[in-house]
Structures are given as C-alpha cells and as structure tokens.
PDB file of N, CA and C in Angstrom:
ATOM      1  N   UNK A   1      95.155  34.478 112.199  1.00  0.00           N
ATOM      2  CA  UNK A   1      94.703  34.096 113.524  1.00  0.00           C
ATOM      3  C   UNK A   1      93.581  35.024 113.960  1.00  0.00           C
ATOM      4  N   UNK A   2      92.490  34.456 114.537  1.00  0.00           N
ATOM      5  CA  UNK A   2      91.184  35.446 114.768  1.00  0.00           C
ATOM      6  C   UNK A   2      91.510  35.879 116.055  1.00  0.00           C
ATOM      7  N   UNK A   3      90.991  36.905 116.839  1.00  0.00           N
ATOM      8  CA  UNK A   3      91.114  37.204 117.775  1.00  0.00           C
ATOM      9  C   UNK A   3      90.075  38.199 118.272  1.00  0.00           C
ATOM     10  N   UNK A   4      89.582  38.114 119.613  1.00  0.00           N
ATOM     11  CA  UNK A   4      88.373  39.011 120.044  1.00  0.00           C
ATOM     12  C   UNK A   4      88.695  39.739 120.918  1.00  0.00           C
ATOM     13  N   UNK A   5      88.025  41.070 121.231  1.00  0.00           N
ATOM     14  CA  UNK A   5      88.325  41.988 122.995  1.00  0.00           C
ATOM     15  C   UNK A   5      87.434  41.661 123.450  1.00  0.00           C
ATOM     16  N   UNK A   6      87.234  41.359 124.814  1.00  0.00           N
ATOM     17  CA  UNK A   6      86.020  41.589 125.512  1.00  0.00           C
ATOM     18  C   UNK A   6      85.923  43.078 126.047  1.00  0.00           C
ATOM     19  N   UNK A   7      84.809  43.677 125.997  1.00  0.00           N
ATOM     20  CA  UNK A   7      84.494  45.150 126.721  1.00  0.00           C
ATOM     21  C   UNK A   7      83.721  45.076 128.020  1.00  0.00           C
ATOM     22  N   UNK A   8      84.149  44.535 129.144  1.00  0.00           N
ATOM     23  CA  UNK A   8      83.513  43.921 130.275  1.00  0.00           C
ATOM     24  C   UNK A   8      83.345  45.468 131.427  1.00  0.00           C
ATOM     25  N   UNK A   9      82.090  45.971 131.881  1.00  0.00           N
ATOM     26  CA  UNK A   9      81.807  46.972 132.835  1.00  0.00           C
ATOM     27  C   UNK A   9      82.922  46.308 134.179  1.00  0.00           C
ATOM     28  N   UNK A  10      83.168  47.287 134.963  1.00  0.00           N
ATOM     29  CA  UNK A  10      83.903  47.102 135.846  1.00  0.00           C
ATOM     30  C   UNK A  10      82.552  46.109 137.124  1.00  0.00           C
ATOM     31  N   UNK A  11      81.633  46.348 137.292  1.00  0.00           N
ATOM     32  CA  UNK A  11      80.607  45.796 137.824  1.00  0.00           C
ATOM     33  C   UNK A  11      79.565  45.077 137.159  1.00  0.00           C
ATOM     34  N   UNK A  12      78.507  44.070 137.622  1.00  0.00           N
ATOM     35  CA  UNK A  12      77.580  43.546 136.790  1.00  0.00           C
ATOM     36  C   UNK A  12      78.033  42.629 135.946  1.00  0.00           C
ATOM     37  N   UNK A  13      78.717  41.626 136.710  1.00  0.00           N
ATOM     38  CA  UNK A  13      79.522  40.710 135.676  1.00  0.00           C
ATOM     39  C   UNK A  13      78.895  39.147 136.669  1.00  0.00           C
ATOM     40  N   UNK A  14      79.180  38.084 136.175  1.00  0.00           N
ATOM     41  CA  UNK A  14      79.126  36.625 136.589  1.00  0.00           C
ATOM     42  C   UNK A  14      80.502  35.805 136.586  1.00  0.00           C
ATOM     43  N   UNK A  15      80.905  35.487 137.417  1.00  0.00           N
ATOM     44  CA  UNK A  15      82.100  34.619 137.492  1.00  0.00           C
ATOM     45  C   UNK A  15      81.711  33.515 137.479  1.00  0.00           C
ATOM     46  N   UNK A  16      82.403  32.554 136.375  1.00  0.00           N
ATOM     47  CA  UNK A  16      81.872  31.231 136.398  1.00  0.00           C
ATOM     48  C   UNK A  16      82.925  30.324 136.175  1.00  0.00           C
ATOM     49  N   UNK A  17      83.048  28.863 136.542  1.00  0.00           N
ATOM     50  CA  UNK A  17      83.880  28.151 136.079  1.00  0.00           C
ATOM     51  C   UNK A  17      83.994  28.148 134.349  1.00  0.00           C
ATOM     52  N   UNK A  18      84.563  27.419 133.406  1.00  0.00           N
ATOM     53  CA  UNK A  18      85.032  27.276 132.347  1.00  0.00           C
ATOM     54  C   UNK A  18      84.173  26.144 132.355  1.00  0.00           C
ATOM     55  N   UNK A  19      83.999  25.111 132.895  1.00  0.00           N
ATOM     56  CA  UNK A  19      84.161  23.553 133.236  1.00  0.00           C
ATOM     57  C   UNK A  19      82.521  23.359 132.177  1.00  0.00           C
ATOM     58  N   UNK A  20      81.814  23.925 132.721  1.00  0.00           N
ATOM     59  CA  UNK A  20      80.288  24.077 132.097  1.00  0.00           C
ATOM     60  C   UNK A  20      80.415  24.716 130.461  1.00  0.00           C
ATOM     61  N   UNK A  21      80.689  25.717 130.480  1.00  0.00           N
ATOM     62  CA  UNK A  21      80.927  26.496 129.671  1.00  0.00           C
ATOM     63  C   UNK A  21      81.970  25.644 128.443  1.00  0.00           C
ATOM     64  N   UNK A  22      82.913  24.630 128.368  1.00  0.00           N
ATOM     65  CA  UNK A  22      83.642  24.491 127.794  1.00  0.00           C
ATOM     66  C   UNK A  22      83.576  22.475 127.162  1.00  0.00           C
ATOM     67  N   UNK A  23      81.926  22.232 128.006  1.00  0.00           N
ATOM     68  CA  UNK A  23      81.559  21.276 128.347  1.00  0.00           C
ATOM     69  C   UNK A  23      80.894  20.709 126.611  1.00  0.00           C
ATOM     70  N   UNK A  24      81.622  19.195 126.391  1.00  0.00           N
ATOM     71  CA  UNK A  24      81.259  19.306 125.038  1.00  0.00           C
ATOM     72  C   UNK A  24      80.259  17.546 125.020  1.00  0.00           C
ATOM     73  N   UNK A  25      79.293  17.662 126.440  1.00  0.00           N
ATOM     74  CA  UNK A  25      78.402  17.162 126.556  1.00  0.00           C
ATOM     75  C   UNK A  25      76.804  17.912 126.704  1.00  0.00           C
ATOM     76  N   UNK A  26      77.413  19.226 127.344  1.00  0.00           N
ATOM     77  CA  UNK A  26      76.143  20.104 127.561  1.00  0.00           C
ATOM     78  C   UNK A  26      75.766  20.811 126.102  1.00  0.00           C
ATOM     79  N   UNK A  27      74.286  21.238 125.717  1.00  0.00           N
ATOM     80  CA  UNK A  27      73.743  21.858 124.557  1.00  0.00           C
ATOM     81  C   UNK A  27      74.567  23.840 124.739  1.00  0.00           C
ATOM     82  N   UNK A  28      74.086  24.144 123.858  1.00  0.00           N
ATOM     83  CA  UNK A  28      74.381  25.339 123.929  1.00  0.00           C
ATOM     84  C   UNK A  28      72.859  26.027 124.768  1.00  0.00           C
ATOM     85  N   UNK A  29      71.956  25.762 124.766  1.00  0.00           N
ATOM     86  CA  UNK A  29      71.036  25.712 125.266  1.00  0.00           C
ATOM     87  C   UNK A  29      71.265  25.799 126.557  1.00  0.00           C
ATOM     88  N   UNK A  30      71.781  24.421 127.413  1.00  0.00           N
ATOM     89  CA  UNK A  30      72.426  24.158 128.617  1.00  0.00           C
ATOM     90  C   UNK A  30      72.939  25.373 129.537  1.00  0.00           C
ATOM     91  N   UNK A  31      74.135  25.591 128.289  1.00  0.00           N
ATOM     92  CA  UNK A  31      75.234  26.466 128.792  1.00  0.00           C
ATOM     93  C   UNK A  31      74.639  27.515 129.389  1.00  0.00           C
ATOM     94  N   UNK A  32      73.788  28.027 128.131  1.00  0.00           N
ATOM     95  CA  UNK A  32      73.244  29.607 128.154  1.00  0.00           C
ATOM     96  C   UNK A  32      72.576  29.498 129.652  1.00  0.00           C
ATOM     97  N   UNK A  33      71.739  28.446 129.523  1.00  0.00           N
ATOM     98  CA  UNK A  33      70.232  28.650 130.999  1.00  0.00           C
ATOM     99  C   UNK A  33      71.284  28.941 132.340  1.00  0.00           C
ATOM    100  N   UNK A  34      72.297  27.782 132.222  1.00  0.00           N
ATOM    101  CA  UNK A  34      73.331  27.621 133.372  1.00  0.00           C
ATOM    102  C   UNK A  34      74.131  28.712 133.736  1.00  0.00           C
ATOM    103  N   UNK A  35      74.389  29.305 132.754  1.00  0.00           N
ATOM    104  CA  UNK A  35      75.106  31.250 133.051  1.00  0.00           C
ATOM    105  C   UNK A  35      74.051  32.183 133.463  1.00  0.00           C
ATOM    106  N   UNK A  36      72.811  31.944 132.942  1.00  0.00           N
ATOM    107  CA  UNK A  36      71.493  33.140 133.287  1.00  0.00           C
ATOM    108  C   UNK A  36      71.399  32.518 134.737  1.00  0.00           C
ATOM    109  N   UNK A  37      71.337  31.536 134.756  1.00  0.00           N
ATOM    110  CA  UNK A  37      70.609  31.187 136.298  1.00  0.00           C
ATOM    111  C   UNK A  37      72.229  31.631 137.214  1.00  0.00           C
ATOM    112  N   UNK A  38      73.355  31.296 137.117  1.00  0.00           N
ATOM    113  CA  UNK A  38      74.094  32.080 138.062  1.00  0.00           C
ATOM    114  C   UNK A  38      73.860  33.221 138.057  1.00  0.00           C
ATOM    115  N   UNK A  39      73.563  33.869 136.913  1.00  0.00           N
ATOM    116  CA  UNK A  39      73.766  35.334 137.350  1.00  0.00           C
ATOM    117  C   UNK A  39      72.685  35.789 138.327  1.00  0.00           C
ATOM    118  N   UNK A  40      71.634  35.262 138.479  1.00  0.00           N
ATOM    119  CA  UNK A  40      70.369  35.710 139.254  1.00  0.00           C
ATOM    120  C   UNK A  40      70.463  36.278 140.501  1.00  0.00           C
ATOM    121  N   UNK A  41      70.122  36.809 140.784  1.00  0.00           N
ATOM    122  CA  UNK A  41      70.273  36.522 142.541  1.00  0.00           C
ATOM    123  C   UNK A  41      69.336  35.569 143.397  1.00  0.00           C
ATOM    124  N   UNK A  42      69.329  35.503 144.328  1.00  0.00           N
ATOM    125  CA  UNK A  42      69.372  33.509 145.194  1.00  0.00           C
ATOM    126  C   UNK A  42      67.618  33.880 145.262  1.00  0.00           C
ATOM    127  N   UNK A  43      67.065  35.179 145.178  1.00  0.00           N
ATOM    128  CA  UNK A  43      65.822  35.176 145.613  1.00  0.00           C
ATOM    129  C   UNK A  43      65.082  35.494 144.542  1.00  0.00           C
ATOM    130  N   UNK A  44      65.567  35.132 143.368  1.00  0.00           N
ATOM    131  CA  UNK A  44      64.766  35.469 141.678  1.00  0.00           C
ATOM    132  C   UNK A  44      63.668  34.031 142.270  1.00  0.00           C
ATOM    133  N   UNK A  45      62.504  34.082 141.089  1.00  0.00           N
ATOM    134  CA  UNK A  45      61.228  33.173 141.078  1.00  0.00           C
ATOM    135  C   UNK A  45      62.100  31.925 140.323  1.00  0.00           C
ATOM    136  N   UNK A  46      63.060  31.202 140.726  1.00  0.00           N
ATOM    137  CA  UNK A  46      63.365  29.966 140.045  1.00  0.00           C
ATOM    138  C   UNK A  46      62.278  29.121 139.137  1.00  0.00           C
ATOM    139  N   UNK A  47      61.338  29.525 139.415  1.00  0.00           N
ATOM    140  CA  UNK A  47      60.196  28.508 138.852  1.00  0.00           C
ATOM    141  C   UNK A  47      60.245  28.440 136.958  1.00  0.00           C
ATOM    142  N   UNK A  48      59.788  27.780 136.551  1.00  0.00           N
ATOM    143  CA  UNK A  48      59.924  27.413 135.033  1.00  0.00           C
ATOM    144  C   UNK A  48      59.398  28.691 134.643  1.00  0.00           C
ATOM    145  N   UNK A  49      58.418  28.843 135.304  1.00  0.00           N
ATOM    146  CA  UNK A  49      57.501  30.491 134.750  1.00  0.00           C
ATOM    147  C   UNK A  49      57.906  31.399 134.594  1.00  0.00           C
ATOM    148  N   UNK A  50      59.208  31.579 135.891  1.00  0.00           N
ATOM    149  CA  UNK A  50      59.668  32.737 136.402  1.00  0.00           C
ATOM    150  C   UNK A  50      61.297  33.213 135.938  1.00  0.00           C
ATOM    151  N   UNK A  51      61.478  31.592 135.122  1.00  0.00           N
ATOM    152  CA  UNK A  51      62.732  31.722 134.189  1.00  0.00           C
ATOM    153  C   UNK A  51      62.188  32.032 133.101  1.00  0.00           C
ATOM    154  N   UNK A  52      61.053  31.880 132.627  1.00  0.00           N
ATOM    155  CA  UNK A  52      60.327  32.064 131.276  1.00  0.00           C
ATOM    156  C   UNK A  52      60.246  33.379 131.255  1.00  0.00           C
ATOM    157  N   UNK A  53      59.902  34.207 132.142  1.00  0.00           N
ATOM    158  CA  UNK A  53      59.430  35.788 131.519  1.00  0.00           C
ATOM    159  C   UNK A  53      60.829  36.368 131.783  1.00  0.00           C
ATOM    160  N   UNK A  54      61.829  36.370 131.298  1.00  0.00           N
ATOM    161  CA  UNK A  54      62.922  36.736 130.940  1.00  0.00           C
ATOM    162  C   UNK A  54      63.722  36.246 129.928  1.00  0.00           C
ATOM    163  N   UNK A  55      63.214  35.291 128.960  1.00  0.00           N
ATOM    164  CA  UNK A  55      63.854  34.448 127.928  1.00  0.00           C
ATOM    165  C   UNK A  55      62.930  34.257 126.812  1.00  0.00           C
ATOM    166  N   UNK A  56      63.460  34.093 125.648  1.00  0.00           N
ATOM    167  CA  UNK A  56      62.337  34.041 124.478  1.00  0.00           C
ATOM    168  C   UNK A  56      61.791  32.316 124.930  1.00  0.00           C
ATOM    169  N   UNK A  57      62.745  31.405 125.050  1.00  0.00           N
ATOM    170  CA  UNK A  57      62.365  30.406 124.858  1.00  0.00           C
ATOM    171  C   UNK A  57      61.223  30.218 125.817  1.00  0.00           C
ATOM    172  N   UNK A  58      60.187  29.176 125.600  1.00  0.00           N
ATOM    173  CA  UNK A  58      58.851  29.058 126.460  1.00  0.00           C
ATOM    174  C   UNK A  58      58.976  27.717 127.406  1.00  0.00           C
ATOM    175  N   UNK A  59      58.080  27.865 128.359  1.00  0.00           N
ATOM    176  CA  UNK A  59      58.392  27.056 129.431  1.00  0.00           C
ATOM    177  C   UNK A  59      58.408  25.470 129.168  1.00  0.00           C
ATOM    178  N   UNK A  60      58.047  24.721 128.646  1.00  0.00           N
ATOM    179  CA  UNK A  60      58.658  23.572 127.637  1.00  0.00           C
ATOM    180  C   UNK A  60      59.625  23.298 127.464  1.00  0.00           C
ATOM    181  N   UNK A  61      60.818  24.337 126.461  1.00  0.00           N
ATOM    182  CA  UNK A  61      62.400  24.299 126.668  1.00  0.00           C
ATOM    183  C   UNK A  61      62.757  24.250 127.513  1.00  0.00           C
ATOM    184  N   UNK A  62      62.486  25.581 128.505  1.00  0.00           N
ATOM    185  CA  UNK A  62      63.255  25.441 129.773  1.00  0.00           C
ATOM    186  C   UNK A  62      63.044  24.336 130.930  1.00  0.00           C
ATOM    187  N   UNK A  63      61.754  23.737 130.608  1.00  0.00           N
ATOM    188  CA  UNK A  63      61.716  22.581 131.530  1.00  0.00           C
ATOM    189  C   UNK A  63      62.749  21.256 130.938  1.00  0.00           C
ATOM    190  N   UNK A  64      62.714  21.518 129.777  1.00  0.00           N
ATOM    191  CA  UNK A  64      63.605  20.242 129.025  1.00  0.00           C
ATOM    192  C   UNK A  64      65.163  20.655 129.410  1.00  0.00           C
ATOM    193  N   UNK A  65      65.473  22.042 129.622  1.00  0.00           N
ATOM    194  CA  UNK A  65      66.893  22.307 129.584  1.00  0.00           C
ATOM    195  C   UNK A  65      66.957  21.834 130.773  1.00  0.00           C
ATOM    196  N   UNK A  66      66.222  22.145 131.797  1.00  0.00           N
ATOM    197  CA  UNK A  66      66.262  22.106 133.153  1.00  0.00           C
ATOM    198  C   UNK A  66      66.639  20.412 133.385  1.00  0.00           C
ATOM    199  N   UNK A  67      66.327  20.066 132.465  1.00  0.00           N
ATOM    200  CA  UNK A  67      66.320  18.328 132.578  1.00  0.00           C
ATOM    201  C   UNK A  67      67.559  17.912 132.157  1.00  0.00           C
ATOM    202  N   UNK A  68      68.437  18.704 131.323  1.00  0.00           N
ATOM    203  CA  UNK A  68      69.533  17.886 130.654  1.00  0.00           C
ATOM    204  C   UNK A  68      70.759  18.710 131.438  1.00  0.00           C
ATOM    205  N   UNK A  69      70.375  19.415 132.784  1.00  0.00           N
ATOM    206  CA  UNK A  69      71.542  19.981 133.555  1.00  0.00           C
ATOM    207  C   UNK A  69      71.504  19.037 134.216  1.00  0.00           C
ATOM    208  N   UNK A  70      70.441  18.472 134.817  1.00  0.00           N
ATOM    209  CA  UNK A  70      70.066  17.153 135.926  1.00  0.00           C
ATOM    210  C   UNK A  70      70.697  16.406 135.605  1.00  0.00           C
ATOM    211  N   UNK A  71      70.910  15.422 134.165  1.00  0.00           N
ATOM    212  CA  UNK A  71      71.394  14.223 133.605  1.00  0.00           C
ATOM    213  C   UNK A  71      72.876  14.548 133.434  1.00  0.00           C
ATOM    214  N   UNK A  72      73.077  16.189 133.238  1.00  0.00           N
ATOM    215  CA  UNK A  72      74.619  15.720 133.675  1.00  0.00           C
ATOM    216  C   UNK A  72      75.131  16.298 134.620  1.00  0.00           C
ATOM    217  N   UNK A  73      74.381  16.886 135.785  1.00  0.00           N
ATOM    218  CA  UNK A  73      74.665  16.912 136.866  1.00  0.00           C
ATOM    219  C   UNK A  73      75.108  18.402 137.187  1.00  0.00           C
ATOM    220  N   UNK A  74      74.522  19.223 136.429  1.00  0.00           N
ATOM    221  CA  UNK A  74      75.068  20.852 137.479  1.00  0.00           C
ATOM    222  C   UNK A  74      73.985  21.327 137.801  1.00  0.00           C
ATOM    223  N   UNK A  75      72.019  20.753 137.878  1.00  0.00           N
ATOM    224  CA  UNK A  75      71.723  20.919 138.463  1.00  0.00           C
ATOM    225  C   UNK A  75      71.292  19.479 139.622  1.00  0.00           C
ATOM    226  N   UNK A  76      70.599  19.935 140.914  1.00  0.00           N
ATOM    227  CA  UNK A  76      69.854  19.355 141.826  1.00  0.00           C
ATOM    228  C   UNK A  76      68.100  19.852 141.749  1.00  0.00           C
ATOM    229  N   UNK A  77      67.451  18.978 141.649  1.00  0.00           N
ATOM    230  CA  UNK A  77      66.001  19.839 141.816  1.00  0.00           C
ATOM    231  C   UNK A  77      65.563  18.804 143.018  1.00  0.00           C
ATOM    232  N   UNK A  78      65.283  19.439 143.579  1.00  0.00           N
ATOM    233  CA  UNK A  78      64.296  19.156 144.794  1.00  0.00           C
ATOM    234  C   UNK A  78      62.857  19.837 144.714  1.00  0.00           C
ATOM    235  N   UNK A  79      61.649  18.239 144.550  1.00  0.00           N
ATOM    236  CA  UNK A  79      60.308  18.725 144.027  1.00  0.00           C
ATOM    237  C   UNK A  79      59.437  18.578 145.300  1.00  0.00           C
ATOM    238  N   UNK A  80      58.890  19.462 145.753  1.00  0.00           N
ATOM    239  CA  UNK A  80      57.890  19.766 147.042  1.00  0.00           C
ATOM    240  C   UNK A  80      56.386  19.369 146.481  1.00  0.00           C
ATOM    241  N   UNK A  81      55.482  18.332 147.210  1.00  0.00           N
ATOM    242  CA  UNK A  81      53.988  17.934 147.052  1.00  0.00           C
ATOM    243  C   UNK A  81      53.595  18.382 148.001  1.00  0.00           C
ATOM    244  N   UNK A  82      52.278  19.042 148.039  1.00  0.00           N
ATOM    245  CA  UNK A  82      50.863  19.042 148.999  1.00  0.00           C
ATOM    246  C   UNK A  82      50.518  17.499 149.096  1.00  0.00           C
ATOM    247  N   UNK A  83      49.300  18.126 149.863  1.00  0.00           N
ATOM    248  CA  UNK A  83      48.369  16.928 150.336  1.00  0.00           C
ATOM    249  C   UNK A  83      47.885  16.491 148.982  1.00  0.00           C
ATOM    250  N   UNK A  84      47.265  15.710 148.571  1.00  0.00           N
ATOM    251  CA  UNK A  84      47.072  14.748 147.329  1.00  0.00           C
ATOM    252  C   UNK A  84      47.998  14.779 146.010  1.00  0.00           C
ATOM    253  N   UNK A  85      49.259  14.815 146.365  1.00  0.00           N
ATOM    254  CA  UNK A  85      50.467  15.072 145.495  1.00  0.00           C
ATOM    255  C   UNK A  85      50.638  16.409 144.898  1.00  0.00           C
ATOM    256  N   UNK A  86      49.761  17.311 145.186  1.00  0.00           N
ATOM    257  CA  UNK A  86      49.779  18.591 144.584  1.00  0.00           C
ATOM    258  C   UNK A  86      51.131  19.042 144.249  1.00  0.00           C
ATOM    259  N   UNK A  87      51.811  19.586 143.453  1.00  0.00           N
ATOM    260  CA  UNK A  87      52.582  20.304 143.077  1.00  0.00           C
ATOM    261  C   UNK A  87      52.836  21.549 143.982  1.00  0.00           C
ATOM    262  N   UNK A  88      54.218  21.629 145.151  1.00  0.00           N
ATOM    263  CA  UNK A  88      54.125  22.807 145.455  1.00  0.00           C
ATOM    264  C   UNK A  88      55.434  23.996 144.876  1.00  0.00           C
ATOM    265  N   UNK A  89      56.187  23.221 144.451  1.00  0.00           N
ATOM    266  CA  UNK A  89      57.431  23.560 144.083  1.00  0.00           C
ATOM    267  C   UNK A  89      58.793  23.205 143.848  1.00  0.00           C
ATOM    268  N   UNK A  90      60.223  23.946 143.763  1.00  0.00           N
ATOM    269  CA  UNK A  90      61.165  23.069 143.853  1.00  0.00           C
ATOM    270  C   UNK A  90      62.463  23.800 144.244  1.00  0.00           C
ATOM    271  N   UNK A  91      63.415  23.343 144.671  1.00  0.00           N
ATOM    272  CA  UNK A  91      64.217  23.759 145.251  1.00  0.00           C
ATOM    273  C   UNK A  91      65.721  23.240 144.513  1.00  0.00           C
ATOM    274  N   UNK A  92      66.671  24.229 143.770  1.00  0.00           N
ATOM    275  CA  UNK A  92      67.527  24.383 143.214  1.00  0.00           C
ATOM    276  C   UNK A  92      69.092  24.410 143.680  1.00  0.00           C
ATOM    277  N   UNK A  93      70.053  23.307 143.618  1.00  0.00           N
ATOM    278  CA  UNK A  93      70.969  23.820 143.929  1.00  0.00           C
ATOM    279  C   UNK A  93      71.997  23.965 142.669  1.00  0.00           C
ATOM    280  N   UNK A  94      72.641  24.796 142.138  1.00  0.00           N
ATOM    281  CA  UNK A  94      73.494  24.499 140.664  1.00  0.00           C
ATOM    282  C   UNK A  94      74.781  24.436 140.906  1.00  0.00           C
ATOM    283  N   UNK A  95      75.283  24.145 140.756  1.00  0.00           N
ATOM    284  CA  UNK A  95      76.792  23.399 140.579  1.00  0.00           C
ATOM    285  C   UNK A  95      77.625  23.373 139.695  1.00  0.00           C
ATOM    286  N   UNK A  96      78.910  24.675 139.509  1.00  0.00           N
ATOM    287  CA  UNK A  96      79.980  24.651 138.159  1.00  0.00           C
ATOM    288  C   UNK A  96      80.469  24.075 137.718  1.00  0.00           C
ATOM    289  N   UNK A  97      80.424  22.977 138.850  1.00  0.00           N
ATOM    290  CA  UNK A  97      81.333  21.417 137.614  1.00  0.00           C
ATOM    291  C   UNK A  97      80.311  20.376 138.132  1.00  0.00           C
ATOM    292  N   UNK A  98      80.186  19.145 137.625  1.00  0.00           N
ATOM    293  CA  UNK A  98      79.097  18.111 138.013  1.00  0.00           C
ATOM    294  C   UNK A  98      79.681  18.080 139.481  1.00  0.00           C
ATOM    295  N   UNK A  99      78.302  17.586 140.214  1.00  0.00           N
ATOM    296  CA  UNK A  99      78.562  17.022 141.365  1.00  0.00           C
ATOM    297  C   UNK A  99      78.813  15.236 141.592  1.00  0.00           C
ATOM    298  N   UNK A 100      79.181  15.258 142.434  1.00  0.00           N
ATOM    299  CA  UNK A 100      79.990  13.230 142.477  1.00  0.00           C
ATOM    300  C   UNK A 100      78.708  13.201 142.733  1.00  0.00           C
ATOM    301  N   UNK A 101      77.867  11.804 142.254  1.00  0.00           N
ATOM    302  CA  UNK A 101      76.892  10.974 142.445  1.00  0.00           C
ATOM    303  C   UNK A 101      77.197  10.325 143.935  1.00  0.00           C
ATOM    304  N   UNK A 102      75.690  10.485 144.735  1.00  0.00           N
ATOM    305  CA  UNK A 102      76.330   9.706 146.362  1.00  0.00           C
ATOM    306  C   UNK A 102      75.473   8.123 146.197  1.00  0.00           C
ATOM    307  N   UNK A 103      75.269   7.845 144.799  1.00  0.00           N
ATOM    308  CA  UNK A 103      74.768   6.430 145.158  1.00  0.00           C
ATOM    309  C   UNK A 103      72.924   6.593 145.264  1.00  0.00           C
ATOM    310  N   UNK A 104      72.693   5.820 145.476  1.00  0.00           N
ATOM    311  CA  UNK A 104      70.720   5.378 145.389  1.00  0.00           C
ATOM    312  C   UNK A 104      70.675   5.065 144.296  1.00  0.00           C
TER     313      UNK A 104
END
C-alpha cells in the first residue's frame, strides 16, 4: 500500500474544496490554474499577462485554461469594452464547486 506525508508550514497554505481538485472532467492544467488563482490575493493583476509572469505556461494556455474553467463552470468572466469595443478588461469570480446555471 503506497502512502505519502504531507509537510504543510503552519501558515501560507490555501484551503480548497476537493470538488475541483478531484474533478475527473477538469485537465490537470485546470486544476493547477484553479489552486494558483485561489491562492492569490483578491488584488493580484488577474489579467492573462499578469497570471503569465508567474507561470511557465504563456498567455495562450492560460487564456485556453481560462476557457475550460468557464465551460465547466468554476470560473465567471465578466469582459469590460471602451468606446469602439476596445478591450478594457475583466472581472473574475471563481467558484469551488460549479455554479447552478441561471438560464439565458
């Protein structure tokens, strides 16, 4: 029988549901972005860029990962336009287990 210790600091840790983590629809990919982004704090640069300069993977992946939390639902992105559709940003809410669909 295999068996592991964890060596966990008494501080500097992430509490997370299982639900994501144990999820055998999400990539491992998924998982990983979905544990880094809890751990953040609420005022890190959410932006693709700003998840990028902390991760090997390049902003491409993470826009694609960012996409397959959406489709199954632990993230929300909310996308902000300027005046002639400009791109201004987006607004994140993440969620440990999917959220119920409200319909549209």
């Amino acid at each position: 029988m295999a068996s592991i210790k964890v060596k966990r600091k008494e501080r500097a840790y992430t509490n997370l549901s299982n639900t994501p983590i144990q999820s055998k629809t999400l990539s491992l990919k998924a998982k990983g972005l979905l544990l880094y982004m809890f751990s953040l704090p609420e005022d890190w640069d959410y932006t693709v860029s700003g998840l990028a300069t902390n991760l090997k993977e390049g902003r491409d992946a993470i826009g694609n990962i960012l996409k397959e939390l959406e489709e199954h639902k632990y993230l929300k992105r909310e996308t902000f336009r300027g005046e002639g559709g400009k791109f201004i940003g987006n607004d994140y809410e993440l969620y440990e287990e999917p959220y119920a669909s409200t319909g549209g």
